[in-house]
PDB file of N, CA and C in Angstrom:
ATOM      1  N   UNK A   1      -3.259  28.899 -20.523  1.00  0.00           N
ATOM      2  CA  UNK A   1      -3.280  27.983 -19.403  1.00  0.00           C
ATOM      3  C   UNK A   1      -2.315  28.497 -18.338  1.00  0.00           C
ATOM      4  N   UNK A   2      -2.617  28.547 -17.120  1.00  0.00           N
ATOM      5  CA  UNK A   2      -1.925  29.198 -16.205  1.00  0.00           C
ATOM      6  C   UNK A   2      -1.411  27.896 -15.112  1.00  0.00           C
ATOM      7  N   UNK A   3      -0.497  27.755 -14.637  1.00  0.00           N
ATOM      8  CA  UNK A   3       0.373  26.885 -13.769  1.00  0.00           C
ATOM      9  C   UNK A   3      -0.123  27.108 -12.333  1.00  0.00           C
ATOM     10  N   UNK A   4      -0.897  25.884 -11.362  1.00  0.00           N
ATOM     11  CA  UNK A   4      -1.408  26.638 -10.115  1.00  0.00           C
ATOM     12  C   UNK A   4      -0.573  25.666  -9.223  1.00  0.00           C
ATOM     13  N   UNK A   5       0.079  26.343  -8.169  1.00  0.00           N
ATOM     14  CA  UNK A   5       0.312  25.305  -7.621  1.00  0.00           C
ATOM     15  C   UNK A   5      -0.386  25.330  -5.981  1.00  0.00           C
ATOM     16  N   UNK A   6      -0.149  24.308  -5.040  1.00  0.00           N
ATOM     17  CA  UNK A   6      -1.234  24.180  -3.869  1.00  0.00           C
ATOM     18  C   UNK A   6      -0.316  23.241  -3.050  1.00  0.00           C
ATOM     19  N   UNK A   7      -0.314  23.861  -1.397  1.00  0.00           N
ATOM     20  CA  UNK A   7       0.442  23.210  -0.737  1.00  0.00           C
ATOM     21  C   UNK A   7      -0.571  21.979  -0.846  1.00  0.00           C
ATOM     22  N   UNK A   8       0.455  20.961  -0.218  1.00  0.00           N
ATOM     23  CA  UNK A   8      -0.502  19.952   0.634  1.00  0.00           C
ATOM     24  C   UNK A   8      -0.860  19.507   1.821  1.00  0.00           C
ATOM     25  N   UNK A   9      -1.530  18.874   2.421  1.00  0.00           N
ATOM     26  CA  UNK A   9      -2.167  19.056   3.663  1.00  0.00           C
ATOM     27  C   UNK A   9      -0.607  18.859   4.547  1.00  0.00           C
ATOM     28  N   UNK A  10       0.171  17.924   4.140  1.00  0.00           N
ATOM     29  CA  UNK A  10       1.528  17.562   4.691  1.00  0.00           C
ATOM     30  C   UNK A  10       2.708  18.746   4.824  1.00  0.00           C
ATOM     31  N   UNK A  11       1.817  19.817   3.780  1.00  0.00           N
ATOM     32  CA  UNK A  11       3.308  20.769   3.752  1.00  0.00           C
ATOM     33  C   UNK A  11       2.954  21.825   5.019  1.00  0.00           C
ATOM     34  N   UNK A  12       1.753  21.715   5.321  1.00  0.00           N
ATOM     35  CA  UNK A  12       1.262  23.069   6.247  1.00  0.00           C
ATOM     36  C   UNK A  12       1.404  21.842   7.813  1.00  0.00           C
ATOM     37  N   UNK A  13       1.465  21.190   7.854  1.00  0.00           N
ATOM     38  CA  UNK A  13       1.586  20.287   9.422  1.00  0.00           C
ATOM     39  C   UNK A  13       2.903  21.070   9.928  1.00  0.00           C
ATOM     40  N   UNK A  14       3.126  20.893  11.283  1.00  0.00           N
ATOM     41  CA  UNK A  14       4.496  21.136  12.296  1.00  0.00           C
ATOM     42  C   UNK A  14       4.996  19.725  12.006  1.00  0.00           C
ATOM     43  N   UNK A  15       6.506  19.395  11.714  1.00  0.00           N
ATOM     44  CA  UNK A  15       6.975  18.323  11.396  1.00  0.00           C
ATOM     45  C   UNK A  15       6.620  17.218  12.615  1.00  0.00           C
ATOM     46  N   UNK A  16       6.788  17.351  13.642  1.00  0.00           N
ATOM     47  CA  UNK A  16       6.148  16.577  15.277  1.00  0.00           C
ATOM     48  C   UNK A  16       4.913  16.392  14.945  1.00  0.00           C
ATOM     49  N   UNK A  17       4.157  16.952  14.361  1.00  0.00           N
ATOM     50  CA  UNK A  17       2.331  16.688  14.872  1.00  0.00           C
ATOM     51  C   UNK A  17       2.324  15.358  14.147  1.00  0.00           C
ATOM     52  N   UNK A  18       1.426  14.266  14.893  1.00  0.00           N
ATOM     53  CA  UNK A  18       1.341  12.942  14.880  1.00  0.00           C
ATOM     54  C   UNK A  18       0.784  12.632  13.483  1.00  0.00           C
ATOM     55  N   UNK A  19       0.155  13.578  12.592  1.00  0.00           N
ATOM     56  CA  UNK A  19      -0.435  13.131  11.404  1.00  0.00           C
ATOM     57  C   UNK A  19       0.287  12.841  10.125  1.00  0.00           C
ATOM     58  N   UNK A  20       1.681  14.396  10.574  1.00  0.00           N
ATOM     59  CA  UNK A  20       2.764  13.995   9.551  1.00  0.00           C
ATOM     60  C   UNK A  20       3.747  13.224   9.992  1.00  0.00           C
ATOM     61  N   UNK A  21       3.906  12.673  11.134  1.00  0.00           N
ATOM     62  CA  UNK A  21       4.292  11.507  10.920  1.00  0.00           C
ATOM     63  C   UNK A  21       3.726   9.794  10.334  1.00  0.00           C
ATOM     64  N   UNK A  22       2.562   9.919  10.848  1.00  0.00           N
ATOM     65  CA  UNK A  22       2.017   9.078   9.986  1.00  0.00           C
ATOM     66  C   UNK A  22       1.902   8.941   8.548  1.00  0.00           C
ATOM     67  N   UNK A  23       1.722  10.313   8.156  1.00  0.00           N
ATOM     68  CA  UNK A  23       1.744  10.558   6.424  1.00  0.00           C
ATOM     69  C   UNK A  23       3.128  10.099   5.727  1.00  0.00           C
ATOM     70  N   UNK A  24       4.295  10.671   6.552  1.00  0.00           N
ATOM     71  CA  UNK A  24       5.697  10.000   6.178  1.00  0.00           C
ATOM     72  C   UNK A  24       5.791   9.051   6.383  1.00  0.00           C
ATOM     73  N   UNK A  25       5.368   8.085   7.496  1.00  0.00           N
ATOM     74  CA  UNK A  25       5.554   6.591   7.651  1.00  0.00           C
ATOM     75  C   UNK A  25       4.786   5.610   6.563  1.00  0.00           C
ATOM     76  N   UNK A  26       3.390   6.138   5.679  1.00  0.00           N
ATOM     77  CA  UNK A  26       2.735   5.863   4.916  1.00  0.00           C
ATOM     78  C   UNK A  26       3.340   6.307   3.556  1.00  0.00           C
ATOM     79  N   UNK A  27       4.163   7.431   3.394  1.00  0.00           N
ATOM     80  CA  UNK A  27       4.659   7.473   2.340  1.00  0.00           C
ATOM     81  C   UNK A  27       5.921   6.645   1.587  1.00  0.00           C
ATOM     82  N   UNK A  28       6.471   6.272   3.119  1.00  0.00           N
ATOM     83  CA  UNK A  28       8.057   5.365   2.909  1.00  0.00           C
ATOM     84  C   UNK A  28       7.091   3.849   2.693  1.00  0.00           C
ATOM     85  N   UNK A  29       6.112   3.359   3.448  1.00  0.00           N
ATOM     86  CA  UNK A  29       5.550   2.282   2.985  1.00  0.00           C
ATOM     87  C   UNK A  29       5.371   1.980   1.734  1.00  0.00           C
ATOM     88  N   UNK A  30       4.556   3.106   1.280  1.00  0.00           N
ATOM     89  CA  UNK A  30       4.224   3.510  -0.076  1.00  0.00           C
ATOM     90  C   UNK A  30       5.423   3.046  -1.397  1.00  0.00           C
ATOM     91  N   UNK A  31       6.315   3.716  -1.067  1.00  0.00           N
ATOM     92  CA  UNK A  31       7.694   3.565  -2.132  1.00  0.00           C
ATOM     93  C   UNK A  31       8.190   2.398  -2.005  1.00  0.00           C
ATOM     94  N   UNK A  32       8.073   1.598  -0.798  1.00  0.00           N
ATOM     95  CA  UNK A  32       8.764   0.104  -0.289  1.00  0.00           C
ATOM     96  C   UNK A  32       8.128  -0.072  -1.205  1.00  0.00           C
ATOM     97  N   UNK A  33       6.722  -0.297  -1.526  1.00  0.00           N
ATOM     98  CA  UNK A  33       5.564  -1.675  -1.774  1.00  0.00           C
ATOM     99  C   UNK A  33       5.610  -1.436  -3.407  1.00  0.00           C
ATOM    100  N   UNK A  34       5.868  -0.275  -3.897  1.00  0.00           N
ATOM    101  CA  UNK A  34       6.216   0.042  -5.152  1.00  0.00           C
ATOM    102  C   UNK A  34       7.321  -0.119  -5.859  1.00  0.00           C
ATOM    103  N   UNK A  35       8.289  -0.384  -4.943  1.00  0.00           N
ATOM    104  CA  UNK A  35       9.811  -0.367  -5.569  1.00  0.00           C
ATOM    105  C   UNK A  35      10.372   0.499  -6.461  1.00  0.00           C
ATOM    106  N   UNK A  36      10.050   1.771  -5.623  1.00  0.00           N
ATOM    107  CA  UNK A  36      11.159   3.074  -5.701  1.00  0.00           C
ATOM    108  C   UNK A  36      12.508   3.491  -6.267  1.00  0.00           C
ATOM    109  N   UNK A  37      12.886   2.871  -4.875  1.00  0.00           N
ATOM    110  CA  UNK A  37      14.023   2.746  -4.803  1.00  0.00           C
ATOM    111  C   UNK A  37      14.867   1.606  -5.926  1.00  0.00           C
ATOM    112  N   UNK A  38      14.435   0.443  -5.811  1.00  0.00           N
ATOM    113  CA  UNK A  38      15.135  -0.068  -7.319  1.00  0.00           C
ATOM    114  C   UNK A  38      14.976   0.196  -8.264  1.00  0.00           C
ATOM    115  N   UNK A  39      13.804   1.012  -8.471  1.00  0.00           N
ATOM    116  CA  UNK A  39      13.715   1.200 -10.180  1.00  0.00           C
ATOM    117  C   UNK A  39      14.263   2.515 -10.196  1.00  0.00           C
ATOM    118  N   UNK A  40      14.885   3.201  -9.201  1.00  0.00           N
ATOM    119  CA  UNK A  40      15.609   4.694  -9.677  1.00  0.00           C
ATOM    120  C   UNK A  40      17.072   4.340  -9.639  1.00  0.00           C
ATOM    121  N   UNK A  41      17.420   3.171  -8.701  1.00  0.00           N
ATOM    122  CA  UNK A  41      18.878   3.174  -8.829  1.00  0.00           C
ATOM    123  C   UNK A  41      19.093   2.201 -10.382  1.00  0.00           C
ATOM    124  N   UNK A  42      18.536   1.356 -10.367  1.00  0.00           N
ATOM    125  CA  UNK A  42      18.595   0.369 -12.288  1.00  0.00           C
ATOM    126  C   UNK A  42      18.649   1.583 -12.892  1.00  0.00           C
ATOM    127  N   UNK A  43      17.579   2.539 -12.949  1.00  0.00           N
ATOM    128  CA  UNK A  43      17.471   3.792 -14.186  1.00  0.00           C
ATOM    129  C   UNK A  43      18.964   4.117 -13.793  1.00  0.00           C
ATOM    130  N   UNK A  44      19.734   4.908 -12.692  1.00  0.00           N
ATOM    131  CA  UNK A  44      21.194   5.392 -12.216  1.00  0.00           C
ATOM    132  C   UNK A  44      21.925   4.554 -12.748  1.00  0.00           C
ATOM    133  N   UNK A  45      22.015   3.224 -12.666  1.00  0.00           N
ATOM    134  CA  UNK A  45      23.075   2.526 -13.189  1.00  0.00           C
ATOM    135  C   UNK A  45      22.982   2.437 -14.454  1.00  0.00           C
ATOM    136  N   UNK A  46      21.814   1.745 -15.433  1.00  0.00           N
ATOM    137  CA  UNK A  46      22.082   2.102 -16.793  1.00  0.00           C
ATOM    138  C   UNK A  46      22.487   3.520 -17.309  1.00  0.00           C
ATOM    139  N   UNK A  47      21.957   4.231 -16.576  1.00  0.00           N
ATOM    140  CA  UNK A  47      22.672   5.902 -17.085  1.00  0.00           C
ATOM    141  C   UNK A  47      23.401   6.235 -17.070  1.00  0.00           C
ATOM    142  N   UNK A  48      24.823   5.659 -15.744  1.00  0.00           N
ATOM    143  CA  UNK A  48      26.150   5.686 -15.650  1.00  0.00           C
ATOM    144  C   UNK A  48      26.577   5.336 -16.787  1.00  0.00           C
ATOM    145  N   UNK A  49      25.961   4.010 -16.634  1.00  0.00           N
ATOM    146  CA  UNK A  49      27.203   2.685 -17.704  1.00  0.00           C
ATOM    147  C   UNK A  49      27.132   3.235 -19.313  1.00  0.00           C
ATOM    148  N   UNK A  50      25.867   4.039 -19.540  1.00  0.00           N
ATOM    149  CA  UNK A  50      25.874   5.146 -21.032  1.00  0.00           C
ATOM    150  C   UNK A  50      26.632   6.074 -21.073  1.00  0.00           C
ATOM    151  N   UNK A  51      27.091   6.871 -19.582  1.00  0.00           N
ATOM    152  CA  UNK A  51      27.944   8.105 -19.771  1.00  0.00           C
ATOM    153  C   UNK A  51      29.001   7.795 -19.025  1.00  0.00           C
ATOM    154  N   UNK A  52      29.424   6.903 -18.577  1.00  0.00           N
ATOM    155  CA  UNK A  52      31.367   6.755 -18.079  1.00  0.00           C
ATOM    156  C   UNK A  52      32.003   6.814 -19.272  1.00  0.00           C
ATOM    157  N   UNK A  53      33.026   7.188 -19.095  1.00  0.00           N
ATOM    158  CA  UNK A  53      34.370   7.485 -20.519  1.00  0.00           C
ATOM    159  C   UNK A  53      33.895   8.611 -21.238  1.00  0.00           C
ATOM    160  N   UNK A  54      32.582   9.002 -20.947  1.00  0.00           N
ATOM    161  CA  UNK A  54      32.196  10.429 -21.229  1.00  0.00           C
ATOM    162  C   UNK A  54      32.946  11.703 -20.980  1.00  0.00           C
ATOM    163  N   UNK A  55      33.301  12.764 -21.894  1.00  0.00           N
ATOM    164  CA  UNK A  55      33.552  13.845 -20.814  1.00  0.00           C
ATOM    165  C   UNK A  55      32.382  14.767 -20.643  1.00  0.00           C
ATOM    166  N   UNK A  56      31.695  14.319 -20.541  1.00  0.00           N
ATOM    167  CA  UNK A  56      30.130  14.870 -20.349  1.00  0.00           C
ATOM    168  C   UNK A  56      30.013  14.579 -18.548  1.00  0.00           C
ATOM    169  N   UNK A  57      30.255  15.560 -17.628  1.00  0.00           N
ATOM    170  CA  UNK A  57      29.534  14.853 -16.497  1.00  0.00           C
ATOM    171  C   UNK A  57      28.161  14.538 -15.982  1.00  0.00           C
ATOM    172  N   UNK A  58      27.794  13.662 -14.956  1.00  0.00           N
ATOM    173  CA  UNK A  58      26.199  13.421 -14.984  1.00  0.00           C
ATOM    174  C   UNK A  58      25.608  13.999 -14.114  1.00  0.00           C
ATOM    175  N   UNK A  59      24.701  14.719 -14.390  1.00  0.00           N
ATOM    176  CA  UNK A  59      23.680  15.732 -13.570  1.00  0.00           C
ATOM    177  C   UNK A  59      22.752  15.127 -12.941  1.00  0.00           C
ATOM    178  N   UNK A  60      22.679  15.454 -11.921  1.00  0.00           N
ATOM    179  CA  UNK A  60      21.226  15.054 -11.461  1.00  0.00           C
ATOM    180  C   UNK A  60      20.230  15.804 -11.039  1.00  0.00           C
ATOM    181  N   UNK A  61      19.205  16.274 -10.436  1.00  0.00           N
ATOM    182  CA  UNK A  61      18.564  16.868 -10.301  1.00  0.00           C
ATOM    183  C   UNK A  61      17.124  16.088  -9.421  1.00  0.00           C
ATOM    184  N   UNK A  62      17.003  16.381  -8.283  1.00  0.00           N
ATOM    185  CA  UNK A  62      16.335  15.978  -7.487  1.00  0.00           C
ATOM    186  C   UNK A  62      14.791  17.320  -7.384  1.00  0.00           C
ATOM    187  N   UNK A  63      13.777  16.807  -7.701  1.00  0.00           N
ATOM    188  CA  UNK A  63      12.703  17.506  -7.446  1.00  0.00           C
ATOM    189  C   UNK A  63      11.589  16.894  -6.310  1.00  0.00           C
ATOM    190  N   UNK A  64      11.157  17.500  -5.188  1.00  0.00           N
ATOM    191  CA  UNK A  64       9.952  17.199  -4.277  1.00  0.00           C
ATOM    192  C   UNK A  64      10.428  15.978  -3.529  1.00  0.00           C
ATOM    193  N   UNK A  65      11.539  15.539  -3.773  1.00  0.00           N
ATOM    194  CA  UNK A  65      11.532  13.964  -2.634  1.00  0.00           C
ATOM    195  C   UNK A  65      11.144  13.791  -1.135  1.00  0.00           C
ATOM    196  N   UNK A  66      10.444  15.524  -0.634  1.00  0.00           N
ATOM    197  CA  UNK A  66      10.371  15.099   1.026  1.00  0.00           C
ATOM    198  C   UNK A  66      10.584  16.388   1.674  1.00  0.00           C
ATOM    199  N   UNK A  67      10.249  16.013   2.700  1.00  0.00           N
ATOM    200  CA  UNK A  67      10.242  17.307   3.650  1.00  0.00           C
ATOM    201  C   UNK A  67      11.725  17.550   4.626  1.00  0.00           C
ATOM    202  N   UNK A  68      12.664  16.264   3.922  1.00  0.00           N
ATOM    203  CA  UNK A  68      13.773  16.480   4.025  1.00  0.00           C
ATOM    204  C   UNK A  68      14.210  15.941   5.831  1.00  0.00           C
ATOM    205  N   UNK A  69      12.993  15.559   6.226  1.00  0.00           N
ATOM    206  CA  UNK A  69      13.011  14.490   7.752  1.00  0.00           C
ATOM    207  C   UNK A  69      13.810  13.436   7.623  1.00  0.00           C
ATOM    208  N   UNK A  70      14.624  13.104   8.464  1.00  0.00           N
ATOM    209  CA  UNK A  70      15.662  12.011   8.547  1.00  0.00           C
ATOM    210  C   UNK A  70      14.988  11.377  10.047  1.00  0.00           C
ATOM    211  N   UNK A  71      14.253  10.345   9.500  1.00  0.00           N
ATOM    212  CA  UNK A  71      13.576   9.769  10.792  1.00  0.00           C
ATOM    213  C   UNK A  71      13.573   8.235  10.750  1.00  0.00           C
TER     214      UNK A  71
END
């Protein structure tokens, strides 16, 4: 089995052209209406409150979150 990977229509746009902005404005909708964002920071906080007093520090590792636009 071989690993393929394939941009997406969003990765080949100019960050300005009106479509990827729409696609990002549809994608932040997207995560609102899903609740994203709370269910990654609950997962962060129970994961702290398992490893404080640890001397293990906590890693994180961020994969694909964005085209990295602050808009």
């Amino acid at each position: 089995m071989c690993r393929v990977i394939e941009l997406e229509r969003l990765d080949e746009l100019p960050p300005a052209d009106p479509r990827a902005i729409g696609s990002r404005t549809d994608l932040r909708r997207l995560n609102f209406i899903m609740g994203h964002a709370h269910i990654l920071s609950r997962a962060f906080r129970r994961h702290l409150d398992k490893t404080l007093g640890r001397s293990q520090p906590l890693r994180l590792v961020e994969l694909g979150a964005g085209d990295d636009r602050r808009t």
